[in-house]
Protein backbone atom coordinates (compact mmCIF):
# COMPACT_ATOMS: atom_id res chain seq x y z
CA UNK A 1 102.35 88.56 55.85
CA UNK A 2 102.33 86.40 59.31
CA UNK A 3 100.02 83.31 59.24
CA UNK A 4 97.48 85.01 61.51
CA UNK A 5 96.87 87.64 58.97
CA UNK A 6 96.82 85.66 55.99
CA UNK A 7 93.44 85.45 55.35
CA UNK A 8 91.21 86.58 52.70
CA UNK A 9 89.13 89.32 55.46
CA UNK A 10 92.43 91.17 55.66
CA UNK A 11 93.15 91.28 51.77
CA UNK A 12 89.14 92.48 51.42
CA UNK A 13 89.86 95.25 54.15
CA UNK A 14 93.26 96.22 52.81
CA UNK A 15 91.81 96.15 49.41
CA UNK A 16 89.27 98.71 49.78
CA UNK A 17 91.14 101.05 53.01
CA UNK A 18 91.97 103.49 49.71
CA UNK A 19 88.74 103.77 48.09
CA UNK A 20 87.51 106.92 48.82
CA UNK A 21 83.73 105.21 48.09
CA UNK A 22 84.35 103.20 50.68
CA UNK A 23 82.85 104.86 54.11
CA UNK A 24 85.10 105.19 57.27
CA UNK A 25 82.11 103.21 58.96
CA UNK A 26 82.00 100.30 56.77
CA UNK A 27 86.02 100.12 57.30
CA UNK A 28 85.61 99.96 60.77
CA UNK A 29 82.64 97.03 60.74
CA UNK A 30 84.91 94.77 58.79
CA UNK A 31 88.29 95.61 61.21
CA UNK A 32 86.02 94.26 64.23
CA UNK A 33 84.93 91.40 62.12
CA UNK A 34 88.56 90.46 61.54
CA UNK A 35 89.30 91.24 65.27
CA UNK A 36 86.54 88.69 66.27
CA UNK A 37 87.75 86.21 64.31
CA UNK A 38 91.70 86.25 64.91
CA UNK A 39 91.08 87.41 69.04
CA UNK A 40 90.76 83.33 70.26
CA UNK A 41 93.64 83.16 68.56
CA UNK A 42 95.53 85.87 69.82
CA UNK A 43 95.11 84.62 73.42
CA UNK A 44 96.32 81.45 72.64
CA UNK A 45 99.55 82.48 71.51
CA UNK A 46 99.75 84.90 74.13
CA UNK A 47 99.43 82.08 76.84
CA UNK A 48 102.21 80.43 74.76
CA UNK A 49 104.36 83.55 74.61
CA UNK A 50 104.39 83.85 78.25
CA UNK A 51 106.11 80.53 78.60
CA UNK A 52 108.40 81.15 76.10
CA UNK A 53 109.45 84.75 77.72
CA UNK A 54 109.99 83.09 80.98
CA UNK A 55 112.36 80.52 79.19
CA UNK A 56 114.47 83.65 78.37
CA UNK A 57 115.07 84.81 81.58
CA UNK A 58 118.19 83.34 83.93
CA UNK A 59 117.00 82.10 87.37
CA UNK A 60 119.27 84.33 88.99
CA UNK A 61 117.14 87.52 87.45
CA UNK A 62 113.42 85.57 88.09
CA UNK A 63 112.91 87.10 91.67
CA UNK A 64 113.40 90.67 90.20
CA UNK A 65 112.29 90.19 87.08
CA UNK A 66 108.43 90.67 85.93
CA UNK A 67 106.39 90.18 82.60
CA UNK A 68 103.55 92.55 81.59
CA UNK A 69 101.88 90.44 78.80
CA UNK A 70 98.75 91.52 76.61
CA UNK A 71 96.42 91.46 73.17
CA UNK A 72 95.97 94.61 71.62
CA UNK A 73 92.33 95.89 71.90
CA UNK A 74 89.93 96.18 69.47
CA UNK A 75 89.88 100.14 70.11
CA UNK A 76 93.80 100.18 70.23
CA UNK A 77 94.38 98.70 66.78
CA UNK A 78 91.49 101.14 65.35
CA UNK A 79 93.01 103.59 66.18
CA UNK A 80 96.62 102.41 64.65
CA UNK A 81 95.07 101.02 61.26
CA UNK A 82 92.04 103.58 60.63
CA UNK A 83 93.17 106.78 62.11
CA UNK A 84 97.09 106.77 61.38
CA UNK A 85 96.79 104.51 58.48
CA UNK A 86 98.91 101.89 59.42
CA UNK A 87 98.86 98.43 57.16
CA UNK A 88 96.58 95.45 59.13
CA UNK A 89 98.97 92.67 57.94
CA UNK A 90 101.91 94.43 59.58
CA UNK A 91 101.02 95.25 62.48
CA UNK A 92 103.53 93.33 64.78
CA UNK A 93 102.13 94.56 68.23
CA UNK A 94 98.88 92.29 68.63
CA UNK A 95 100.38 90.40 70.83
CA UNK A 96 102.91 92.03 73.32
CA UNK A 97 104.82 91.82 76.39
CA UNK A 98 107.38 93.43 78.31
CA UNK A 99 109.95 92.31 80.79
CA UNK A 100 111.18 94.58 83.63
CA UNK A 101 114.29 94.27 85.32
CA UNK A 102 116.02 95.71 88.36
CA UNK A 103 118.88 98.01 86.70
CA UNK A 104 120.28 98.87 83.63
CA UNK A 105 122.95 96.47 83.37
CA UNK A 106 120.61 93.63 83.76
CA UNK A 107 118.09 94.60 80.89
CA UNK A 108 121.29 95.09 78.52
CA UNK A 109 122.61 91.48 79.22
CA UNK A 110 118.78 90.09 78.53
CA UNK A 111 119.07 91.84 75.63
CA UNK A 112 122.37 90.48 73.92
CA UNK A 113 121.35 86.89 75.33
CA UNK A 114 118.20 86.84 73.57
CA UNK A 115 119.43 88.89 69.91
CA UNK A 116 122.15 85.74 70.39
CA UNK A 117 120.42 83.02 70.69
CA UNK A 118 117.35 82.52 69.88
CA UNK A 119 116.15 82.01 65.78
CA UNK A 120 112.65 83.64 66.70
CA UNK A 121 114.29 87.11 66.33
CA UNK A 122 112.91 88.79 63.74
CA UNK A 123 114.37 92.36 64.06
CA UNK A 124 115.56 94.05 67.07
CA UNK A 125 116.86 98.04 68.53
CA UNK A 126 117.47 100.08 71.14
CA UNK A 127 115.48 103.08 71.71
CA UNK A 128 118.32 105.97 72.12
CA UNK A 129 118.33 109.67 73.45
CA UNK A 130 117.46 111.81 70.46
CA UNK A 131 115.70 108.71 67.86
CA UNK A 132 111.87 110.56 68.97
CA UNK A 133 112.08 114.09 68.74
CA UNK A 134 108.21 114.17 69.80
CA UNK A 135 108.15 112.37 72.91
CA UNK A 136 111.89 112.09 73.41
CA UNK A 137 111.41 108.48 74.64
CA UNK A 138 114.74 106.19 75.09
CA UNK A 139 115.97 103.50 77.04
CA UNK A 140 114.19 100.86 75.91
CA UNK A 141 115.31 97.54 73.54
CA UNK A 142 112.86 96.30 71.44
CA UNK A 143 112.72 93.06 69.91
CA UNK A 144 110.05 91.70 67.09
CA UNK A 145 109.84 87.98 67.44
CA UNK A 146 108.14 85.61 64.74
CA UNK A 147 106.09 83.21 67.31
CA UNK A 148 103.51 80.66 65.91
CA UNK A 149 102.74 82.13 63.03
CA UNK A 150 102.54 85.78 64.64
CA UNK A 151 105.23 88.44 65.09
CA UNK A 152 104.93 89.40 68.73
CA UNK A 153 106.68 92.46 70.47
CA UNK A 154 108.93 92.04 73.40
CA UNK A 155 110.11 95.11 74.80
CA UNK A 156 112.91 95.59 77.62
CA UNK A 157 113.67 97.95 80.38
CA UNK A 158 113.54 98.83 83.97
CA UNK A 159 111.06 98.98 86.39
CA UNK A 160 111.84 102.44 86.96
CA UNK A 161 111.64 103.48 83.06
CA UNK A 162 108.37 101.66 82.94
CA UNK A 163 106.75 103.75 85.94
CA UNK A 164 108.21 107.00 83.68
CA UNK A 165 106.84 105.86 80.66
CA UNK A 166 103.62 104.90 81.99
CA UNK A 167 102.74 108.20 83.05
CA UNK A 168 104.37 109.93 79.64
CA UNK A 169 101.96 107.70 77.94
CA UNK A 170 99.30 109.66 79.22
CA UNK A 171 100.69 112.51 76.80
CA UNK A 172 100.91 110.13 74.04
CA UNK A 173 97.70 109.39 74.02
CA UNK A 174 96.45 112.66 73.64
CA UNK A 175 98.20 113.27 70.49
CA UNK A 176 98.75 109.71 68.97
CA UNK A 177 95.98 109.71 66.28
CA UNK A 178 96.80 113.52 64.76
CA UNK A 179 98.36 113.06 61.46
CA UNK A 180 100.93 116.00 62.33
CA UNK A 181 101.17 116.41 66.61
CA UNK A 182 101.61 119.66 67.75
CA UNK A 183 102.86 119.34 71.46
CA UNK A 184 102.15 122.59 73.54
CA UNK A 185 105.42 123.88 75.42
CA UNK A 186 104.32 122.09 79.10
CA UNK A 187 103.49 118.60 77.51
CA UNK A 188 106.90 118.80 75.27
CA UNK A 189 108.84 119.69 77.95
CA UNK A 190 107.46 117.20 80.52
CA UNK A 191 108.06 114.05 78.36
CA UNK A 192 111.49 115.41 77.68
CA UNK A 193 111.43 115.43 81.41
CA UNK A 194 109.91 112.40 82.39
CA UNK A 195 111.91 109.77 80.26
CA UNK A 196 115.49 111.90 81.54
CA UNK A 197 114.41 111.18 84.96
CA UNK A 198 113.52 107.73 83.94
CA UNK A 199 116.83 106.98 82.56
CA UNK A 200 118.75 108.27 85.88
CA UNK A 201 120.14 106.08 87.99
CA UNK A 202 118.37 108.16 91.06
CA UNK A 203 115.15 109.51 91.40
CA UNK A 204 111.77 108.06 93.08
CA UNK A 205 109.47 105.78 90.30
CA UNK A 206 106.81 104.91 91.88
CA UNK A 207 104.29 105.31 89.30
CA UNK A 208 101.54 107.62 92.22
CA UNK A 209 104.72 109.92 92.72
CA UNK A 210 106.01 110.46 89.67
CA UNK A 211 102.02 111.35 88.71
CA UNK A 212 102.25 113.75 91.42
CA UNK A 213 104.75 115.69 90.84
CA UNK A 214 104.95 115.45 87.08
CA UNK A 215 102.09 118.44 87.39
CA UNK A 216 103.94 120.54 89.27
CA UNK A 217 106.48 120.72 86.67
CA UNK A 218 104.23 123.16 84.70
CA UNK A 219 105.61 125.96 86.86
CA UNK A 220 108.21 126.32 85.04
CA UNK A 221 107.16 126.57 81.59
């Protein structure tokens, strides 16, 4: 269990998430307790984790290269612990960031450097075609870092993936707390879409266009 998260609260919570006595409300009273009490916290090593993420990248890359850096919200971690059951002391997304690059080539060299050289790495992957059969997203590299006493999430990929993905996680969204998804055929096809047009060298990605015409794709199913 990271330092954050080792704390009595959490063992209570995890303690009693089984008992079926225990009510879903009274579950969800003592997750916001716990989020009250670890979110100063949170920020703090966020603030740090954005200095250590712009250590990682090369000066060369710093004029192309941006960080999206955030806490995971009290809603957002409801809905990963109470409604698809995930365990509170491994969650490993509280804090996370991602770091967009121009191209392909660039994000795969970050990538290497980092998994390389530097002892924070925890556990690390890339996201390939065919590994989500759901959503179909890949393109991606994911690292898990152990930072301050916190594992943190870093992911990696380009600017134009990110515009993609922001849009596809519209659809995720919509389905991400049912225990088993069923996708109708139009929202299936257009993330299988969407993250193939992502991972194209051509192709507009502004995130208003690809919004656009992302609709108009239900023509043809």
């Amino acid at each position: 269990m990271s330092g954050l998260l080792n704390r009595v609260e959490v063992e209570l919570f995890e303690s009693l998430f089984f008992d079926p006595t225990v009510e879903r409300s009274t579950l969800l009273d003592m997750l916001e307790m716990i989020y009250d009490l670890i979110e100063p916290e949170l920020h703090s090593i966020a603030d740090g984790y954005k200095g250590f993420l712009n250590g990682l990248i090369k000066k060369k890359e710093k004029k192309q290269a941006r960080i999206i850096l955030s806490i995971k919200s009290l809603a957002s971690l409801q809905s990963k612990v109470i409604d698809r059951k995930k365990n509170l002391s491994r969650i490993k997304d509280l804090v996370r960031a991602t770091i967009l690059l121009g191209d392909d080539e660039a994000v795969a060299k970050l990538y290497k450097d980092i998994v390389r050289k530097k002892k924070e790495v925890i556990r690390y992957a890339q996201k390939e075609r065919g590994g989500d059969s759901l959503f179909g997203y890949y393109g991606s590299y994911h690292i898990i870092f152990y930072y301050r006493g916190l594992h943190v999430e870093l992911q990696l990929m380009t600017r134009k993936l990110w515009s993609y993905k922001a849009v596809a996680h519209e659809l995720y969204e919509k389905y991400r707390d049912q225990q088993s998804p069923n996708m109708d055929k139009f929202d299936y096809h257009t993330c299988k879409m969407l993250f193939a047009r992502g991972n194209q060298p051509k192709h507009h990605y502004k995130r208003k266009e690809v919004r656009r015409n992302y609709k108009q794709l239900g023509r043809y199913f």
